[in-house]
Protein backbone atom coordinates (compact mmCIF):
# COMPACT_ATOMS: atom_id res chain seq x y z
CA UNK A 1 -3.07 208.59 15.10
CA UNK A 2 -4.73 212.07 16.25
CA UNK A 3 -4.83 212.07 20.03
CA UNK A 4 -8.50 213.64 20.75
CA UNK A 5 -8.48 215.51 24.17
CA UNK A 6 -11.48 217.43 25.21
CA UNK A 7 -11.90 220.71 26.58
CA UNK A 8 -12.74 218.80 30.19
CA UNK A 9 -9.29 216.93 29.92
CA UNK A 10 -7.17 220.37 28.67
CA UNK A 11 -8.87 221.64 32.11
CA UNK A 12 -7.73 218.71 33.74
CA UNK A 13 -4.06 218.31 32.19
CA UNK A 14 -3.34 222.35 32.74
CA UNK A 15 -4.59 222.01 36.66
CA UNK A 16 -2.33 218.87 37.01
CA UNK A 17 0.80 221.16 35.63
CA UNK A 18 -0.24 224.30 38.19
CA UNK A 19 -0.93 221.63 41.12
CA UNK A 20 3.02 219.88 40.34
CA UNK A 21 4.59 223.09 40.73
CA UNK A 22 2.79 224.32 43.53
CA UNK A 23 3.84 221.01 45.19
CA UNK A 24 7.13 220.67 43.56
CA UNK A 25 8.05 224.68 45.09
CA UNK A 26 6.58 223.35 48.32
CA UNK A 27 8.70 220.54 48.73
CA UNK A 28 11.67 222.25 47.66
CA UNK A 29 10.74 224.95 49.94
CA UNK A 30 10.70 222.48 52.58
CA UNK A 31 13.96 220.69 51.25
CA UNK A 32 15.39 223.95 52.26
CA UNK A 33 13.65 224.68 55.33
CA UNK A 34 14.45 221.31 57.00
CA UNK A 35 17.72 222.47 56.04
CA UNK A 36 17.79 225.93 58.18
CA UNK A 37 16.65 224.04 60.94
CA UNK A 38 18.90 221.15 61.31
CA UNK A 39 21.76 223.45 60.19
CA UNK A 40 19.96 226.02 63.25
CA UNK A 41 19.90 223.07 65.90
CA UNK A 42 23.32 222.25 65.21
CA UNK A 43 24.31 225.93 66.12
CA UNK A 44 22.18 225.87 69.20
CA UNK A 45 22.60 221.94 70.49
CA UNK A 46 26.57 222.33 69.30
CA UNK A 47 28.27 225.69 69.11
CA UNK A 48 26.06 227.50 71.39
CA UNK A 49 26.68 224.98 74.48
CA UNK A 50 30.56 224.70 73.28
CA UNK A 51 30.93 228.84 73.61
CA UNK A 52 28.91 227.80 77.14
CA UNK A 53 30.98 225.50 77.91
CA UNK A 54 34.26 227.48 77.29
CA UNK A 55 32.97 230.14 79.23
CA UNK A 56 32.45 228.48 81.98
CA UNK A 57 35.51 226.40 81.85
CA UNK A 58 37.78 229.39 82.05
CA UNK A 59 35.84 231.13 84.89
CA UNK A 60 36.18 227.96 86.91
CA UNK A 61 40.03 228.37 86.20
CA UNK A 62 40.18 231.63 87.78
CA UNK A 63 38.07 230.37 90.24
CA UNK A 64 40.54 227.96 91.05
CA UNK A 65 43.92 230.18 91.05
CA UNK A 66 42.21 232.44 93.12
CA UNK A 67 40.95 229.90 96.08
CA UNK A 68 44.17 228.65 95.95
CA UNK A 69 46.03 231.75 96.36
CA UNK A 70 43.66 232.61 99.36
CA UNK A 71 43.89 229.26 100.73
CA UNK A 72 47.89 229.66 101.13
CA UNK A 73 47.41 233.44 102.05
CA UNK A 74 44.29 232.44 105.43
CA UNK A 75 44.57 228.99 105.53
CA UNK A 76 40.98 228.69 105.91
CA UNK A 77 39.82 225.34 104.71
CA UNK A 78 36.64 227.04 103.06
CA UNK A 79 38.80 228.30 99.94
CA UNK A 80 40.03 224.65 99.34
CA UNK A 81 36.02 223.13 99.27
CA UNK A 82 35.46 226.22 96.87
CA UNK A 83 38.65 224.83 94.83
CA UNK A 84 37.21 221.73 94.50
CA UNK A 85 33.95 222.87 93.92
CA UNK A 86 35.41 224.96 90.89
CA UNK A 87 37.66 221.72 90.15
CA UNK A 88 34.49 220.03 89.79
CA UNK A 89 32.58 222.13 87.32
CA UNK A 90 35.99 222.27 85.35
CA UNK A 91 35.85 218.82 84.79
CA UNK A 92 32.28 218.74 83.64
CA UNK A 93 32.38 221.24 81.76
CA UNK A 94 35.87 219.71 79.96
CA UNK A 95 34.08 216.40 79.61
CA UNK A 96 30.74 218.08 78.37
CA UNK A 97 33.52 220.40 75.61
CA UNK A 98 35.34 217.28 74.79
CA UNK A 99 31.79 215.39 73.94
CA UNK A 100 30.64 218.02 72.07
CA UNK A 101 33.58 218.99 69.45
CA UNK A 102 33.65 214.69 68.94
CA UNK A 103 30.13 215.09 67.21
CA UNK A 104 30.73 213.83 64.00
CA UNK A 105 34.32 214.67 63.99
CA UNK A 106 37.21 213.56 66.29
CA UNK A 107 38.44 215.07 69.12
CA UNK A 108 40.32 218.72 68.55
CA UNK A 109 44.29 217.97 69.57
CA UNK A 110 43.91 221.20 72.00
CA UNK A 111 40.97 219.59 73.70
CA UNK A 112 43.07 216.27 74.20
CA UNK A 113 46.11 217.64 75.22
CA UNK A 114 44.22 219.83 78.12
CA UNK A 115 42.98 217.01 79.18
CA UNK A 116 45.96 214.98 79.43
CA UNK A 117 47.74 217.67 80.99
CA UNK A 118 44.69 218.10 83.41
CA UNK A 119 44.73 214.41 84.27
CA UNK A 120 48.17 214.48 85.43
CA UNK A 121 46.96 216.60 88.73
CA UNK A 122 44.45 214.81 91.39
CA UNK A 123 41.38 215.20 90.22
CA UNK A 124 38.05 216.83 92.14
CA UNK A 125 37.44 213.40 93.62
CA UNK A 126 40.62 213.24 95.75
CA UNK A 127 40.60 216.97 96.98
CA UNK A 128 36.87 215.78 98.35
CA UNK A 129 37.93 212.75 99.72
CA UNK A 130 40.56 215.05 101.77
CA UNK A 131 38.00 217.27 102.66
CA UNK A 132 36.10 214.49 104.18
CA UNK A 133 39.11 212.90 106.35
CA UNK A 134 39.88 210.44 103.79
CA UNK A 135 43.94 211.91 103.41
CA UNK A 136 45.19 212.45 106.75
CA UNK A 137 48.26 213.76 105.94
CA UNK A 138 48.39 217.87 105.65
CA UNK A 139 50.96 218.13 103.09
CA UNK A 140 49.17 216.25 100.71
CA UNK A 141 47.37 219.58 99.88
CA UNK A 142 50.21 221.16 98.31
CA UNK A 143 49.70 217.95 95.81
CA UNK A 144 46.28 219.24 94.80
CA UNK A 145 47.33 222.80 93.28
CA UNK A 146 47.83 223.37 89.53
CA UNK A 147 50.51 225.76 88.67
CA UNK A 148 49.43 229.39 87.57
CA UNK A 149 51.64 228.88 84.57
CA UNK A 150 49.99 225.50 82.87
CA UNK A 151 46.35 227.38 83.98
CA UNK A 152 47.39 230.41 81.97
CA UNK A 153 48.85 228.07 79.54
CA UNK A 154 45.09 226.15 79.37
CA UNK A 155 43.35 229.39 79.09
CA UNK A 156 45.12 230.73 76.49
CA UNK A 157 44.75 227.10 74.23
CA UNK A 158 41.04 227.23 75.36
CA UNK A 159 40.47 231.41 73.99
CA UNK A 160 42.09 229.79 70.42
CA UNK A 161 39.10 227.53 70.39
CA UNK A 162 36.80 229.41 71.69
CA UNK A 163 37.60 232.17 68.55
CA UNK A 164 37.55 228.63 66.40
CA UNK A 165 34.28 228.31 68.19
CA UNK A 166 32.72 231.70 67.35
CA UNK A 167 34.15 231.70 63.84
CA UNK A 168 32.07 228.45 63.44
CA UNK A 169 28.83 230.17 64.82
CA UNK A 170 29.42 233.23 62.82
CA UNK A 171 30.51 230.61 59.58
CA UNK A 172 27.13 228.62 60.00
CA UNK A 173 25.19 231.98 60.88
CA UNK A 174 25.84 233.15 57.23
CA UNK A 175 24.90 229.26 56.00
CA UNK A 176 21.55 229.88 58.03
CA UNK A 177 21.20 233.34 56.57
CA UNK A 178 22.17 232.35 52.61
CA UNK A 179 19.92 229.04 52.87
CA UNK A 180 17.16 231.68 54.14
CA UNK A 181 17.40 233.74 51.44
CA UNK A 182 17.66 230.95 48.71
CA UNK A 183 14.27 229.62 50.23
CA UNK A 184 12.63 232.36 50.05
CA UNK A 185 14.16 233.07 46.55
CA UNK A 186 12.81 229.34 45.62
CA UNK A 187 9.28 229.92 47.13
CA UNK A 188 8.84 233.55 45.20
CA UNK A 189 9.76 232.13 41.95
CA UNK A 190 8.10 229.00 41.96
CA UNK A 191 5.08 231.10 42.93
CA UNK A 192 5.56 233.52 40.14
CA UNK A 193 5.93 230.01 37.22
CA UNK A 194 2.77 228.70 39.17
CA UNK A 195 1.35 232.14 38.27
CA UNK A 196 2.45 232.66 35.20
CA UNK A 197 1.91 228.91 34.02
CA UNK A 198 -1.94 229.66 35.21
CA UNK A 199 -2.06 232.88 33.29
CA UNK A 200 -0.43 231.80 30.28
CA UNK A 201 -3.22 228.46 30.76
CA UNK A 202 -6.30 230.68 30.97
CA UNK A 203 -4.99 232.87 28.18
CA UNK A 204 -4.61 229.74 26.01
CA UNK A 205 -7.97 228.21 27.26
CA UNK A 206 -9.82 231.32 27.04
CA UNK A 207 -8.25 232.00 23.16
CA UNK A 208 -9.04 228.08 22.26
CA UNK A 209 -12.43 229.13 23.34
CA UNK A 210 -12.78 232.57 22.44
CA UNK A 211 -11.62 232.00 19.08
CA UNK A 212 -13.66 228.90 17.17
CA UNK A 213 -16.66 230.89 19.29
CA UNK A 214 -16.33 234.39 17.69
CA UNK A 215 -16.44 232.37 14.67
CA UNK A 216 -18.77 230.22 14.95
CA UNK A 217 -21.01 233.37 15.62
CA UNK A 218 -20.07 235.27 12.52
CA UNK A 219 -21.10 231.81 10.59
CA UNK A 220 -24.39 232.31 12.77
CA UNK A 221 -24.60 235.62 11.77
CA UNK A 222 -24.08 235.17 8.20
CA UNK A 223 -26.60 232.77 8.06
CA UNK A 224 -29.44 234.29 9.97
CA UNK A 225 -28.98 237.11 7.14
CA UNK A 226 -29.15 235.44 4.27
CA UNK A 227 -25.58 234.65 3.44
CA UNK A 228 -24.17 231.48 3.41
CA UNK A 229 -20.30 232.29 3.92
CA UNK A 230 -17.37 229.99 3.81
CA UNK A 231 -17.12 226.81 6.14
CA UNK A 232 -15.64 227.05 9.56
CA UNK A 233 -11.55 225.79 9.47
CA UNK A 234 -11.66 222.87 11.81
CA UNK A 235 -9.12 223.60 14.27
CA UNK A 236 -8.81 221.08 17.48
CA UNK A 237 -10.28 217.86 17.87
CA UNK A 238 -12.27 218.80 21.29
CA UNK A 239 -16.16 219.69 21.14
CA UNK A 240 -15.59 222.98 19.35
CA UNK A 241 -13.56 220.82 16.61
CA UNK A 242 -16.97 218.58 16.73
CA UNK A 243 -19.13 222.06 17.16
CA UNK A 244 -16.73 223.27 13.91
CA UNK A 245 -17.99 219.86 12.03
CA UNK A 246 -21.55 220.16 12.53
CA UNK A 247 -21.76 223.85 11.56
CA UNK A 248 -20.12 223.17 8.26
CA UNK A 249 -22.26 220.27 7.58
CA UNK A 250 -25.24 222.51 8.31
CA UNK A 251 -24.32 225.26 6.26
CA UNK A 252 -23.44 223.03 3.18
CA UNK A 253 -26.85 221.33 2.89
CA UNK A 254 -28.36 225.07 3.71
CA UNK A 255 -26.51 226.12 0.55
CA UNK A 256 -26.68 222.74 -1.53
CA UNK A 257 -30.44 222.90 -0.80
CA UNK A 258 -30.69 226.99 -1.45
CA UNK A 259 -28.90 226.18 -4.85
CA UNK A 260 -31.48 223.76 -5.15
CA UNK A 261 -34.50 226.04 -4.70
CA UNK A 262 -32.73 228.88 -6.64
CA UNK A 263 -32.45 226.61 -9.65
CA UNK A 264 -36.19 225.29 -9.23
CA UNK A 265 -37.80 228.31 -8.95
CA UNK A 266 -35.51 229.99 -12.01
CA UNK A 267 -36.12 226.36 -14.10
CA UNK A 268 -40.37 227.03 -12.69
CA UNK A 269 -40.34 230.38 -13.59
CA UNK A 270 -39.17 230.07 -17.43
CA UNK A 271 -40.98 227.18 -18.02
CA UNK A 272 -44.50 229.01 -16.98
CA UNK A 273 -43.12 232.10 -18.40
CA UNK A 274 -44.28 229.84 -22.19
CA UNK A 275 -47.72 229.28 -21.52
CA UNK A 276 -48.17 232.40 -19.61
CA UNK A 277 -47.33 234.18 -22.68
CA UNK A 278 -49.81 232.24 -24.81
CA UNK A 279 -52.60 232.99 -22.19
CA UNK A 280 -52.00 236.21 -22.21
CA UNK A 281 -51.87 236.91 -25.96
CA UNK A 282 -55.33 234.80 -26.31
CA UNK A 283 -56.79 236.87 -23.41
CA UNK A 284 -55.33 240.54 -25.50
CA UNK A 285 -56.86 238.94 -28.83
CA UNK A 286 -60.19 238.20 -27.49
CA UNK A 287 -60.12 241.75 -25.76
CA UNK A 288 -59.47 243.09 -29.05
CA UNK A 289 -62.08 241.31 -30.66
CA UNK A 290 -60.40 239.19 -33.06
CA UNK A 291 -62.12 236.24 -32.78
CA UNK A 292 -65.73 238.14 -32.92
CA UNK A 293 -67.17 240.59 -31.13
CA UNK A 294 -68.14 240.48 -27.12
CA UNK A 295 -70.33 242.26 -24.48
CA UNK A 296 -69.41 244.14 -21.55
CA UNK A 297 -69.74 241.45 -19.31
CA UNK A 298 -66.95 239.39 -21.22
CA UNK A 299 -65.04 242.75 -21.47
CA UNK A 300 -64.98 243.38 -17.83
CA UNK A 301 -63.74 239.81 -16.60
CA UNK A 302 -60.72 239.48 -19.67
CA UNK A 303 -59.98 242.84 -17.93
CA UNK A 304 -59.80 241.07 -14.55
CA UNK A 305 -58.05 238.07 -16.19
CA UNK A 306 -55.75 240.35 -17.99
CA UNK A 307 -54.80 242.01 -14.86
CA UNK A 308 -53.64 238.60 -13.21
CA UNK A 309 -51.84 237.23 -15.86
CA UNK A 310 -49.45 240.78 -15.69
CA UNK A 311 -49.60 240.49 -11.88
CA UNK A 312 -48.13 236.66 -12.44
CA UNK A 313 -45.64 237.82 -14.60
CA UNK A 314 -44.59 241.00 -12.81
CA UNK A 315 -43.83 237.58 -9.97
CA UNK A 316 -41.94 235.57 -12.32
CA UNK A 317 -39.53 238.19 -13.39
CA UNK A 318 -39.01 238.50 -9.52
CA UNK A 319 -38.25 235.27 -9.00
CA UNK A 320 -35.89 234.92 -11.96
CA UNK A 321 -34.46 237.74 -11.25
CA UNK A 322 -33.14 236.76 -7.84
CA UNK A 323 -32.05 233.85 -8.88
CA UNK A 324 -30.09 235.78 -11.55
CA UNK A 325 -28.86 237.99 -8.88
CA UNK A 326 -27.36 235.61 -6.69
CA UNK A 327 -23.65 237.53 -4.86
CA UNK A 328 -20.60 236.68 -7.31
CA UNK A 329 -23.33 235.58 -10.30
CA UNK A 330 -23.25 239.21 -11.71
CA UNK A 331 -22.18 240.35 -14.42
CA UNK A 332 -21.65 244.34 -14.07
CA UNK A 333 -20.58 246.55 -16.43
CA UNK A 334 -18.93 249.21 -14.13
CA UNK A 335 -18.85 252.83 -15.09
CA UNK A 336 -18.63 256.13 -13.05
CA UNK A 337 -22.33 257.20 -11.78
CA UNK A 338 -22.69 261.07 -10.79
CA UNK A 339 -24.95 260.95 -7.81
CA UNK A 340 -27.22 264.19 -9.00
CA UNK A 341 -28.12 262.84 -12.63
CA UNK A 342 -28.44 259.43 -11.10
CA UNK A 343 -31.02 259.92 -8.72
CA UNK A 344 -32.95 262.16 -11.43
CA UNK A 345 -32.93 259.41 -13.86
CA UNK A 346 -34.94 257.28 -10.39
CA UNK A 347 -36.89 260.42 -9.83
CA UNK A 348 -37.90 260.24 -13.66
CA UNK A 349 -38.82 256.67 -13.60
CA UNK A 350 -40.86 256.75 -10.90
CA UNK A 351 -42.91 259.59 -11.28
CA UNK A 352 -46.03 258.22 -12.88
CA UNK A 353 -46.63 256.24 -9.79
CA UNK A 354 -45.88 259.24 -7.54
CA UNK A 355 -48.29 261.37 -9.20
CA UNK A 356 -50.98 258.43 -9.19
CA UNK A 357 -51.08 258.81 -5.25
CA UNK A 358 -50.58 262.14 -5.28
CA UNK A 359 -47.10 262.21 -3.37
CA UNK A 360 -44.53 264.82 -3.44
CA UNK A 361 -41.51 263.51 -4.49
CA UNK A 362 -38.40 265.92 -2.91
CA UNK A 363 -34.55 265.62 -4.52
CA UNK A 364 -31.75 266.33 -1.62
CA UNK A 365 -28.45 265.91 -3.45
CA UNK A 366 -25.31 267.74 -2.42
CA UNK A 367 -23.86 269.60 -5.21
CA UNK A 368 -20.12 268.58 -5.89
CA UNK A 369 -20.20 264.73 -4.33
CA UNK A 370 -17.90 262.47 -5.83
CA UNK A 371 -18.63 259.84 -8.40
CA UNK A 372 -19.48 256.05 -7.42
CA UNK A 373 -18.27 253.60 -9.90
CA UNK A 374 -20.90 250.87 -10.51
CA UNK A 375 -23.17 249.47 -13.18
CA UNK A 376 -25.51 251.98 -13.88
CA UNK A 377 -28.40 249.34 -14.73
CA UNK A 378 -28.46 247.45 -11.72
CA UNK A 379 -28.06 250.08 -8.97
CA UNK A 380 -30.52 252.26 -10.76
CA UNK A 381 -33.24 248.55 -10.49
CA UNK A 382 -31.51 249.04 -6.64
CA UNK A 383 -33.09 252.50 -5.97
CA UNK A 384 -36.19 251.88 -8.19
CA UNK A 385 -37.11 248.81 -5.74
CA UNK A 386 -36.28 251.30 -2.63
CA UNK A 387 -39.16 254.08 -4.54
CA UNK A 388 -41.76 251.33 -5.07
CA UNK A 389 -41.81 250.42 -2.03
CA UNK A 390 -42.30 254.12 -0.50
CA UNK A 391 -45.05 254.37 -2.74
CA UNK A 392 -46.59 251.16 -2.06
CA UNK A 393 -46.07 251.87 1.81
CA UNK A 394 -47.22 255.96 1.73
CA UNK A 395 -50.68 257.40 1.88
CA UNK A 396 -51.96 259.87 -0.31
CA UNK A 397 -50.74 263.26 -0.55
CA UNK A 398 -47.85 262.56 1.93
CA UNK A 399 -43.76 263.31 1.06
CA UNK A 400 -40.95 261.08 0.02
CA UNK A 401 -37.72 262.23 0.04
CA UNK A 402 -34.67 260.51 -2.24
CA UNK A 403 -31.22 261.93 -2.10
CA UNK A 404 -27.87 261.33 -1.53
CA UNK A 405 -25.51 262.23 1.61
CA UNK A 406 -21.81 262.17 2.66
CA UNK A 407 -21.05 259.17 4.62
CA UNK A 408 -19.03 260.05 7.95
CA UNK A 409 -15.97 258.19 5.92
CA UNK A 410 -15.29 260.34 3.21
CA UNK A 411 -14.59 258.21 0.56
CA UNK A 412 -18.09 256.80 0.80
CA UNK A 413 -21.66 257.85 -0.28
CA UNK A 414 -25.41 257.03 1.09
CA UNK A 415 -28.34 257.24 -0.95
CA UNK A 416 -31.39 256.92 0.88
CA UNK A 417 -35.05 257.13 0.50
CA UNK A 418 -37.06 258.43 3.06
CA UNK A 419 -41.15 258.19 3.38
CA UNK A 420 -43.84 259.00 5.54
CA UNK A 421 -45.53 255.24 5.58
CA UNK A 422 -46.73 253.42 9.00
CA UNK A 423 -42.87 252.33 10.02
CA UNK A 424 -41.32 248.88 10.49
CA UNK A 425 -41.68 246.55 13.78
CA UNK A 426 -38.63 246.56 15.45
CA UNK A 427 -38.02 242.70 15.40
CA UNK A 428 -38.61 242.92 11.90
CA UNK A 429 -35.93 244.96 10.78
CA UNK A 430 -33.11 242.43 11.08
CA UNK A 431 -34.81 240.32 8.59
CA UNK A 432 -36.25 242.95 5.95
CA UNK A 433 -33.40 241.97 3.35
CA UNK A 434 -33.47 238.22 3.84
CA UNK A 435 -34.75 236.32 0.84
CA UNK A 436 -38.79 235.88 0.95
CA UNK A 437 -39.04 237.55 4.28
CA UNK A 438 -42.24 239.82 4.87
CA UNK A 439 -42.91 241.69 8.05
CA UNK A 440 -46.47 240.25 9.65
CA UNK A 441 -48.34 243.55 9.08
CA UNK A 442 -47.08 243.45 5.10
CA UNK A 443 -48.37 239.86 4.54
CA UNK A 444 -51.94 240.99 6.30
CA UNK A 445 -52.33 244.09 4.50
CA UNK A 446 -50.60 243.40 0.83
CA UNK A 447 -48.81 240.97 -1.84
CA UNK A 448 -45.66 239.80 -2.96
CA UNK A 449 -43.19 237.15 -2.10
CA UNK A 450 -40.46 239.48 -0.35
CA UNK A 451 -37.63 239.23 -2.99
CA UNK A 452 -37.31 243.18 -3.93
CA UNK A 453 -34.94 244.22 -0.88
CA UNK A 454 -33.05 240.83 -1.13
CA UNK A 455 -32.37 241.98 -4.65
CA UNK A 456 -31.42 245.25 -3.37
CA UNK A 457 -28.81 243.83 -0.62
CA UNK A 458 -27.08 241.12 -3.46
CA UNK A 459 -26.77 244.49 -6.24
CA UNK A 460 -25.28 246.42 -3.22
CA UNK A 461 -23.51 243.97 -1.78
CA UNK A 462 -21.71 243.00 -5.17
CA UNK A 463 -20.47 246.39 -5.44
CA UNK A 464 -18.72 246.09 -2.15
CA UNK A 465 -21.55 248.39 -0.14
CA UNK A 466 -24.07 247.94 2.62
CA UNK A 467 -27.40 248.03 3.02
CA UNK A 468 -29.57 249.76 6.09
CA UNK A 469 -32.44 250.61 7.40
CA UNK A 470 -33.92 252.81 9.90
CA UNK A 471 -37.17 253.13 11.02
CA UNK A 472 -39.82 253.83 13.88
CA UNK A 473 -43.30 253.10 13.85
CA UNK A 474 -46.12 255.29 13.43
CA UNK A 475 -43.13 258.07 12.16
CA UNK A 476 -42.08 256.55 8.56
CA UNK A 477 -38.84 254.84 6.98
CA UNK A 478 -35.55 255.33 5.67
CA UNK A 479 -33.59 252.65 3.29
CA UNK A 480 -30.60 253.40 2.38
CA UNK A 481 -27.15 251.99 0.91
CA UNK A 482 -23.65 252.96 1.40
CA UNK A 483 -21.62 253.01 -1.50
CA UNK A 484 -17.62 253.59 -1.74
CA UNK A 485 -16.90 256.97 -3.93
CA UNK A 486 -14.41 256.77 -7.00
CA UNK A 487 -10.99 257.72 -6.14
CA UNK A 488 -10.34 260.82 -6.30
């Protein structure tokens, strides 16, 4: 079972695979940016306040040795509220510490055992209920200070976790940094697959277009000039599979039904060929006065008679001809052809008619040109159809030239016949060698059926050469063929 997809839904399937990894890089992009952040608030809500915290907790325990000290030293009872005022931020700042280091993990033993220790003193409460006349007695006081020895002993546990600390912050710092990096690393390549997946896309679109396009044109071309080439290969299944279809279709029938015509005209042609001969022997035997004698008024229209039947058969042989002529059809005899005695044998044959209308006839051949190999019969009928029709086309006393040139590739020659006639139409000379073709001017102003250049392109064409022409109107013609020269 052949899955058909059009060119709409290979546009459709190819933007659904850029759009899922634009979003797919997206959400891993955001994967790892939710990441950074909640691995960022957890430095800032955790460690950050922690280090705070630590801070502060060992300032108030200087604070506190010192008010003490000063307290025994004055005796003022101002140093004792600032003890318990620095008491008092110890112990929030211990409980706030203590909360802190138990999110998501239990509490560190150095955090417990400072505040077990700490417990074991009177807390900030009872040195402010002495301030306020609560405790009458004055020696209870000396009850309220913490030895200098377990503070020192506190502040050094508390530095060992506030380095802990700081080693965390500078641990997760390097997370932050490395999950930073990878996202960007993420985002930039799954930007450059989304790019390259959309290049490689319109490459491939633009070639699955491109291609059964370029083609399709060359079939076009092929056809518009009279050759019916080889069917399209049928590549996809999409419209230009369909496109592919109908063109081959086409061009079969064009060729089933040019075969058709071809053998018509050549079965048409030799059957009136019979009778035509018949008529025209009766017509030569009552001119010669075979059957009796006759006056000049019988003389003059056998004459005219005469003259039609030859003009009818000069169209036959035309017709028979290019059916006989038809590309791959010939049968060639191929032989080496010097250019110079070549276009002197064309110059020969066409010189009655030349000197009928009173034309100079001019020879340019290069001396030493290489040989063509070809069959000498059919490319001279090749140049002698070129000649006719710079006679037919050129005034009186006027100039044709016929000659041969070196192409611009070296191992090819161009003969060429040049006249001084009215010119060709420019949207007629893309059609001059099709079969039957005749420019609008030519089928005003004289007869034929338009088969003597197509018989010119299939000779010239079966001896792997081209045909041209170049013209301009009002300033004469030049036809031409390209041949390739015999290796040397």
């Amino acid at each position: 079972m052949n899955l058909r997809i059009g060119i709409t839904g290979k546009l459709l399937i190819w933007f659904l695979v850029i759009i899922a990894i634009f979003y797919g890089t997206i959400l891993v992009l955001y994967i790892n940016v939710q990441q950074v952040v909640r691995l960022s608030e957890s430095i800032v809500a955790k460690n950050y306040a922690i280090a705070s915290g630590i801070k502060k907790m060992m300032e108030t325990l200087l604070s506190m040795e010192e008010n003490k000290q000063k307290y025994l030293l004055l005796k003022k009872a101002d140093y004792l509220v600032f003890f318990n005022e620095a008491q008092r931020d110890f112990e929030e700042n211990l409980d706030q510490v203590i909360r802190l280091t138990a999110m998501g993990h239990e509490i560190s033993e150095v955090w417990r055992d400072v505040s077990d220790d700490y417990h074991t003193y009177p807390s900030a409460s009872k040195v402010h209920a002495y301030l306020a006349g609560n405790v009458k007695d004055p020696e209870a006081v000396n009850t309220f200070w913490i030895p200098e020895s377990v503070i020192n002993d506190w502040i050094g546990k508390i530095s060992d976790e506030r380095q802990k600390n700081e080693l965390e912050i500078e641990q997760a710092t390097r997370e932050l940094n490395r999950k930073g990096r990878l996202s960007a690393k993420n985002g930039l390549i799954g930007l450059a697959v989304c790019s390259l997946v959309g290049f490689l896309g319109i490459c491939y679109l633009a070639y699955s277009m491109i291609r059964p396009l370029r083609e399709l044109m060359n079939g076009i071309r092929e056809i518009s000039s009279d050759r019916l080439g080889t069917p399209l290969k049928v590549r996809s299944q999409d419209e230009f599979g369909e496109l592919a279809h109908a063109f081959n279709e086409m061009s079969y029938r064009l060729r089933k039904e040019e075969r058709m015509r071809s053998d018509f005209i050549s079965m048409l042609s030799h059957e009136i060929r019979t009778p035509l001969t018949s008529i025209r022997e009766s017509v030569n035997m009552i001119r010669e006065e075979v059957m009796g004698p006759i006056n000049n008024r019988q003389e003059k229209f056998l004459g005219i008679a005469g003259s039609e039947i030859s003009r009818i058969s000069d169209l036959l042989s035309h017709l028979m001809q290019a059916s006989r002529l038809e590309p791959g059809l010939l049968n060639m005899q191929l032989a080496p052809i010097d250019p110079h005695t070549f276009i002197s044998e064309c110059a020969k044959n066409i010189k009655l008619a030349v000197q009928a209308k009173r034309i100079e006839l001019q020879i340019h051949v290069p001396s030493q040109l290489p040989p063509v190999v070809g069959d000498h019969k059919q490319l001279q009928q090749a140049m002698l159809n070129y000649l006719s029709n710079a006679v037919k086309f050129s005034e009186p006393d006027s100039r044709i030239i016929v000659g041969v040139r070196q192409h611009r590739l070296k191992n090819r020659l161009s003969f060429f016949v040049k006249d001084n006639g009215p010119g060709i139409l420019d949207e007629d000379q893309a059609y001059l060698f099709n079969k039957y073709y005749r420019g609008l001017r030519e089928r005003e102003r004289l007869e034929g059926v338009g088969l003597g250049l197509s018989i010119v392109k299939n000779i010239v064409e079966s001896h792997h050469g081209t045909v041209w022409v170049s013209s301009q109107v009002g300033r004469g013609s030049t036809f031409g063929f390209t041949l390739p020269s015999a290796p040397g």
